[in-house]
Protein backbone atom coordinates (compact mmCIF):
# COMPACT_ATOMS: atom_id res chain seq x y z
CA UNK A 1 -90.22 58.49 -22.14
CA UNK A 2 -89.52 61.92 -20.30
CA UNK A 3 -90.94 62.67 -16.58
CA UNK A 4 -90.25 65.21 -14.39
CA UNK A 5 -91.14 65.20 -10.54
CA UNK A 6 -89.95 67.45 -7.51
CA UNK A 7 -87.53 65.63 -5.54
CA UNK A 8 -84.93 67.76 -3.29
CA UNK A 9 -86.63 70.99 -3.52
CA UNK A 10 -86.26 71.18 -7.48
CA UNK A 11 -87.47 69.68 -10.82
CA UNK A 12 -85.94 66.51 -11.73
CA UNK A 13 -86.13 65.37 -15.52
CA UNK A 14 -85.18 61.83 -16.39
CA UNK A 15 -85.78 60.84 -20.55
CA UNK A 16 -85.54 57.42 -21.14
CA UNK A 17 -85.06 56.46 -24.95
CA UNK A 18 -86.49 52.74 -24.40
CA UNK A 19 -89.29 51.06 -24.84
CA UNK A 20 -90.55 50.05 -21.60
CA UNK A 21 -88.95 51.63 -19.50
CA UNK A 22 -91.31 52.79 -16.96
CA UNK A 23 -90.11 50.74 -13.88
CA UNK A 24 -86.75 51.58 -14.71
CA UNK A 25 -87.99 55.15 -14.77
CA UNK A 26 -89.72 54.48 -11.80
CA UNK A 27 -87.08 52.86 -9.77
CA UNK A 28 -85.00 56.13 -10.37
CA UNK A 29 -87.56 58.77 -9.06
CA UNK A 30 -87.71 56.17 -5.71
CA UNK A 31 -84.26 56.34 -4.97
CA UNK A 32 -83.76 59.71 -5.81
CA UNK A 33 -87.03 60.28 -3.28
CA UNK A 34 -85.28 57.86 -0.74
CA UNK A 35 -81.91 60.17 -0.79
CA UNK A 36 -83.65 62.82 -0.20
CA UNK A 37 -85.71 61.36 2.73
CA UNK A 38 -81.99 60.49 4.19
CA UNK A 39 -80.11 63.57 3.88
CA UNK A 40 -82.15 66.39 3.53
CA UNK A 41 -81.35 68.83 6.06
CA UNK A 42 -84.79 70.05 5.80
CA UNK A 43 -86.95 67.00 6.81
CA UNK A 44 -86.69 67.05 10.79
CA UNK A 45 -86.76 62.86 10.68
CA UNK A 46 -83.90 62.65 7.62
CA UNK A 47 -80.58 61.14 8.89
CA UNK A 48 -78.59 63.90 8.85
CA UNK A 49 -80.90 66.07 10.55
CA UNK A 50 -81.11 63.58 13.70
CA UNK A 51 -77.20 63.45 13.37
CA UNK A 52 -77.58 67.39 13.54
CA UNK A 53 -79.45 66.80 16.60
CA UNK A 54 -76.85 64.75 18.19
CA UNK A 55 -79.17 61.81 18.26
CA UNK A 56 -77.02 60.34 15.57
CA UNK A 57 -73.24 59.26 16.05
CA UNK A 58 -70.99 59.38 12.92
CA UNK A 59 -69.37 56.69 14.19
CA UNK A 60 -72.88 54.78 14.50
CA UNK A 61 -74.20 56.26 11.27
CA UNK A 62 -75.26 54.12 7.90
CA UNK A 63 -72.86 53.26 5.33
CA UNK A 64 -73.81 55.47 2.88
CA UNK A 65 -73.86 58.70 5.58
CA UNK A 66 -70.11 57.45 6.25
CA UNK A 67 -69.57 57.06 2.74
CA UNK A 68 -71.16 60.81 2.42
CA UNK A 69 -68.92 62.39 4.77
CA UNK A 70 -65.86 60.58 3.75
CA UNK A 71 -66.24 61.91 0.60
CA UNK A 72 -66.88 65.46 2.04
CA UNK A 73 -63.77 65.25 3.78
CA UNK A 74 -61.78 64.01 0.89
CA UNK A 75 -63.57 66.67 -1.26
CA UNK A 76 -62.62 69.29 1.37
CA UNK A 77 -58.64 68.31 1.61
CA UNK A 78 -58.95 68.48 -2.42
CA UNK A 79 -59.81 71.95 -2.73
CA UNK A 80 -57.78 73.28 0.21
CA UNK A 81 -60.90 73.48 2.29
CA UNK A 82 -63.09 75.05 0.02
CA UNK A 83 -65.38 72.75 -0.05
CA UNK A 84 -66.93 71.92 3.47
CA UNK A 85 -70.38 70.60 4.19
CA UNK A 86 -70.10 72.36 7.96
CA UNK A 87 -72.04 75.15 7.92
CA UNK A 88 -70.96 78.40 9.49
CA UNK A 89 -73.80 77.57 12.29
CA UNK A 90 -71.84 73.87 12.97
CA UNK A 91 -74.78 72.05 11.36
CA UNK A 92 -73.59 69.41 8.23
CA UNK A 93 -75.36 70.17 5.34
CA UNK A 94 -74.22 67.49 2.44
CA UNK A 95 -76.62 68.75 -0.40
CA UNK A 96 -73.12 69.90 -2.63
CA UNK A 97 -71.97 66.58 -2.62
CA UNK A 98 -75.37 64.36 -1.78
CA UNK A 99 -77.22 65.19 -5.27
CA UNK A 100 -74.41 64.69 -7.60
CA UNK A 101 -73.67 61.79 -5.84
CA UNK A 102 -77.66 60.53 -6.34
CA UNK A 103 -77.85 61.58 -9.77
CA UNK A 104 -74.91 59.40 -10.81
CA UNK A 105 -76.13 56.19 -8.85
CA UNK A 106 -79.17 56.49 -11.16
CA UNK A 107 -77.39 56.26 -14.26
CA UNK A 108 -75.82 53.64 -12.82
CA UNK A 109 -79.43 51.90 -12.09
CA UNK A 110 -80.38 52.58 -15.31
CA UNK A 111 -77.89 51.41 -17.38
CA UNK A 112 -77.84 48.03 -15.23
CA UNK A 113 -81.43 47.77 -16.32
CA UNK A 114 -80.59 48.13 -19.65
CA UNK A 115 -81.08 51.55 -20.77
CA UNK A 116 -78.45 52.81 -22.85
CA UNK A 117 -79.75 55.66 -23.93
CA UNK A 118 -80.73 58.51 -21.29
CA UNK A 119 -80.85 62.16 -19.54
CA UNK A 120 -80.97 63.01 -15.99
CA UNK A 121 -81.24 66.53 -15.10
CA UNK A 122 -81.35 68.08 -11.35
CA UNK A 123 -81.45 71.62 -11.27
CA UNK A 124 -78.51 71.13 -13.22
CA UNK A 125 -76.44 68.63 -12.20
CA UNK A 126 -76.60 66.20 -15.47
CA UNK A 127 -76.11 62.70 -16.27
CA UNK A 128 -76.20 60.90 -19.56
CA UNK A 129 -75.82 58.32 -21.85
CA UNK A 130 -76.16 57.16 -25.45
CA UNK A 131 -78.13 59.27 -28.30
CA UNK A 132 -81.00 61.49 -27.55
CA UNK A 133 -84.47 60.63 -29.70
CA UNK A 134 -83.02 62.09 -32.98
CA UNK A 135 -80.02 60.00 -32.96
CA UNK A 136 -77.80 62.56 -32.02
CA UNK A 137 -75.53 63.66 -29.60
CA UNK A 138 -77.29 64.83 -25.71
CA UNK A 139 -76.81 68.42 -25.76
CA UNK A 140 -76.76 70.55 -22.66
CA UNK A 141 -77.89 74.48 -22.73
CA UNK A 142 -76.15 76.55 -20.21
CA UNK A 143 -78.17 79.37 -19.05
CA UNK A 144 -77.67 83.62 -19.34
CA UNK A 145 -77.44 83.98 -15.09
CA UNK A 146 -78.83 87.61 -16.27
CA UNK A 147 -81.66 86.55 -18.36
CA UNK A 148 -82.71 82.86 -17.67
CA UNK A 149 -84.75 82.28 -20.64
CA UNK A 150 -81.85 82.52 -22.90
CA UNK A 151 -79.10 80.10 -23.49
CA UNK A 152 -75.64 81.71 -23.59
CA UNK A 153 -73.49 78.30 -24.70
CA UNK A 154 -74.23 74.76 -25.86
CA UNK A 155 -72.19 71.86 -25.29
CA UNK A 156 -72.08 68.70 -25.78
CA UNK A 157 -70.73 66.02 -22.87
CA UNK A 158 -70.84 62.88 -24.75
CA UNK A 159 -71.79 60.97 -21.49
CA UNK A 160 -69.11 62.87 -18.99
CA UNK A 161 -71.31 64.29 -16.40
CA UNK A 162 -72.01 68.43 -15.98
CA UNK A 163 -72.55 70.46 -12.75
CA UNK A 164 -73.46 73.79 -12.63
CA UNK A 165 -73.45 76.18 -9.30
CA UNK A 166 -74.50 80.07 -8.77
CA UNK A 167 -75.92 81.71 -6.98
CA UNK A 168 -78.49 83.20 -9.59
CA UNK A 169 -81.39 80.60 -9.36
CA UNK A 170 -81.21 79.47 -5.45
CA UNK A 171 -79.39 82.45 -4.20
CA UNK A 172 -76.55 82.79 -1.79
CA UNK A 173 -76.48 79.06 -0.86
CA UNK A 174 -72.92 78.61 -1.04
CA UNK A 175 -70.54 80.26 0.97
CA UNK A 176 -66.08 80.74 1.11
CA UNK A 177 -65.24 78.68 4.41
CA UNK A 178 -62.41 80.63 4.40
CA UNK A 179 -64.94 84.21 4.85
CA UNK A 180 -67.84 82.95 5.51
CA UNK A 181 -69.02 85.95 6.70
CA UNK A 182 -68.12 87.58 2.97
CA UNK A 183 -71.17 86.93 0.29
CA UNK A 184 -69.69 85.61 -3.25
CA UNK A 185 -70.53 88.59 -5.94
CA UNK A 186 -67.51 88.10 -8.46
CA UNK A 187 -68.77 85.10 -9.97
CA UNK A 188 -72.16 84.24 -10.77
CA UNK A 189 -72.40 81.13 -12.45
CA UNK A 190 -69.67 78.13 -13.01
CA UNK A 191 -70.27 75.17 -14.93
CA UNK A 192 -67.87 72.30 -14.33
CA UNK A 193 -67.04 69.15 -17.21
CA UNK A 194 -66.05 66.30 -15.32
CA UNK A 195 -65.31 62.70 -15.57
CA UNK A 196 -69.23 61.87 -14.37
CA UNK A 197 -71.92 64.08 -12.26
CA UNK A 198 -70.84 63.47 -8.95
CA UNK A 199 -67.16 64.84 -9.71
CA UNK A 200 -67.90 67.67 -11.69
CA UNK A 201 -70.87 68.72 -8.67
CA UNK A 202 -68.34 68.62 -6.01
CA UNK A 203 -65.57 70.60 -7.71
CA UNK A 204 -67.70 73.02 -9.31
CA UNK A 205 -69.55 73.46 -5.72
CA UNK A 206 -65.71 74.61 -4.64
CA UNK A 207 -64.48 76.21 -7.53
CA UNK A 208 -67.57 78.57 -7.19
CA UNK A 209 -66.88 79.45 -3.75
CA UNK A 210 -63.41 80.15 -5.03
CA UNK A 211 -64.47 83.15 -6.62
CA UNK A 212 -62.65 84.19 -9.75
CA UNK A 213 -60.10 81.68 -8.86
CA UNK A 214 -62.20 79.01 -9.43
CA UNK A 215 -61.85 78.76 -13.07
CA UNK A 216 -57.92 78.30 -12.35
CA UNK A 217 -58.33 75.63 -10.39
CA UNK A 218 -60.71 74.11 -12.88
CA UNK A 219 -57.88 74.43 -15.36
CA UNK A 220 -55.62 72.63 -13.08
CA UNK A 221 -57.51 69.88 -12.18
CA UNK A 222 -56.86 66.80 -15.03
CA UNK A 223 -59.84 65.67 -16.32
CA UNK A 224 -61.94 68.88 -15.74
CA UNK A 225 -63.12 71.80 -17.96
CA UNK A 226 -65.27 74.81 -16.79
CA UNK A 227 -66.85 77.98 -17.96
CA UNK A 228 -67.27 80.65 -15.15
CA UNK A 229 -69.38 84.26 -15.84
CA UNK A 230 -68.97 86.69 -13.37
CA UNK A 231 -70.38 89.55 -12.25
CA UNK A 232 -69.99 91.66 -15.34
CA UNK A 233 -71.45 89.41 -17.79
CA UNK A 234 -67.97 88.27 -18.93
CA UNK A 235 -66.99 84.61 -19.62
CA UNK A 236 -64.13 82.64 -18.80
CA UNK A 237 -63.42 78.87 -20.33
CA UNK A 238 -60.76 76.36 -19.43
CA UNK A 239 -58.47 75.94 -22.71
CA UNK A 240 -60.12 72.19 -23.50
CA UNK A 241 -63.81 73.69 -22.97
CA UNK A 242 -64.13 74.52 -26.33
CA UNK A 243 -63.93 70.82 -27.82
CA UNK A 244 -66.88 70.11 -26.14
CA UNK A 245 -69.15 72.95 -27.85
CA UNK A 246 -69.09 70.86 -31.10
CA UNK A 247 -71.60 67.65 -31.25
């Protein structure tokens, strides 16, 4: 069973392979719906937005906002403060940590329901589990920034989660906190291996604003691979990346 819906401003895929699965399909597209209806910053009456507003303490906020910005702040320390929901206008934006975050607590729902077998996709951020309908391994395609219809590399996660940010679909949506003022041209695309979604989102989130040193800090980070193109067209890949091209 495969479904996709718009949820967060972008196609969301879920495939299910089990037999009746449709509420557990079902109960993933409402909480992915229900995130977004909490922290978009784009829906006046979301959470975050009121908290924009003032109208919302931090303090006084719900446990998964404080959860949220914990994280964020964790995140942030992590990556010497190149990851930071604050925009350069003052307003929090969580979207580089909130989807990852969402994508991985459905997994979570639907391997508590039983479903061992599955593929979440949100514009790239990518959960999984199990075999695909062949029997074989999920594979994931990552995409030519340059020339979208064509896949550049294949690889295969075997249920560690993938993250992917660039500025090539969405456009200049993330920014260096450290020049924010400066738009990010060296790299175009970086696609972060990580222990499940919501890690690999937030670092790769970072190690994009890094520029071309994000793909060092990938390498750094245990637990991590990446593969960064930049500007040129030219590839980079962490030295374990390549075990992870072969099903």
């Amino acid at each position: 069973m495969r479904e996709t819906r718009l949820i967060m401003g972008m196609p969301i895929e879920i495939e299910i392979v089990h037999e009746g699965a449709h509420d557990a399909l079902e109960a993933a597209f409402a909480h992915l719906v229900a995130v977004d209806e909490q922290f978009s910053p784009y829906k006046n009456d979301s959470e975050i937005s009121r908290m924009n507003r003032g109208e919302v303490a931090p303090a006084t906020s719900s446990e998964a906002m404080r959860e949220i910005l914990a994280l964020a702040e964790r995140t942030k320390s992590e990556t010497d403060g190149y990851f930071d929901i604050r925009r350069p206008d003052g307003l929090i934006d969580p979207s580089g940590i909130v989807k990852g975050l969402a994508i991985r607590d459905v997994a979570a729902l639907l391997s508590a329901r039983g479903c061992g077998h599955f593929f979440v996709n949100a514009g790239g951020d990518i959960a999984m589990s199990g075999e695909n309908p062949d029997g074989s391994a999920w594979s994931v395609g990552i995409r030519n920034p340059f020339k979208h219809d064509e896949i550049v590399k294949v690889i295969y996660p075997r249920s560690k989660g993938v993250a992917t940010s660039g500025s090539y679909i969405r456009g200049a949506h993330i920014y260096n906190p450290h020049a924010p003022s400066e738009e990010l041209r060296d790299v175009v695309s970086v696609t972060v291996i990580g222990p499940d979604v919501l890690e690999a989102d937030r670092f790769a989130t970072a190690a994009f604003a890094m520029g071309k040193g994000g793909i060092t800090f990938i390498e750094n980070l245990p637990g991590f691979e990446g593969y960064a193109i930049d500007a040129q067209g030219i590839a980079t890949m962490t030295s374990g990346f390549a075990a992870f091209t072969k099903p």
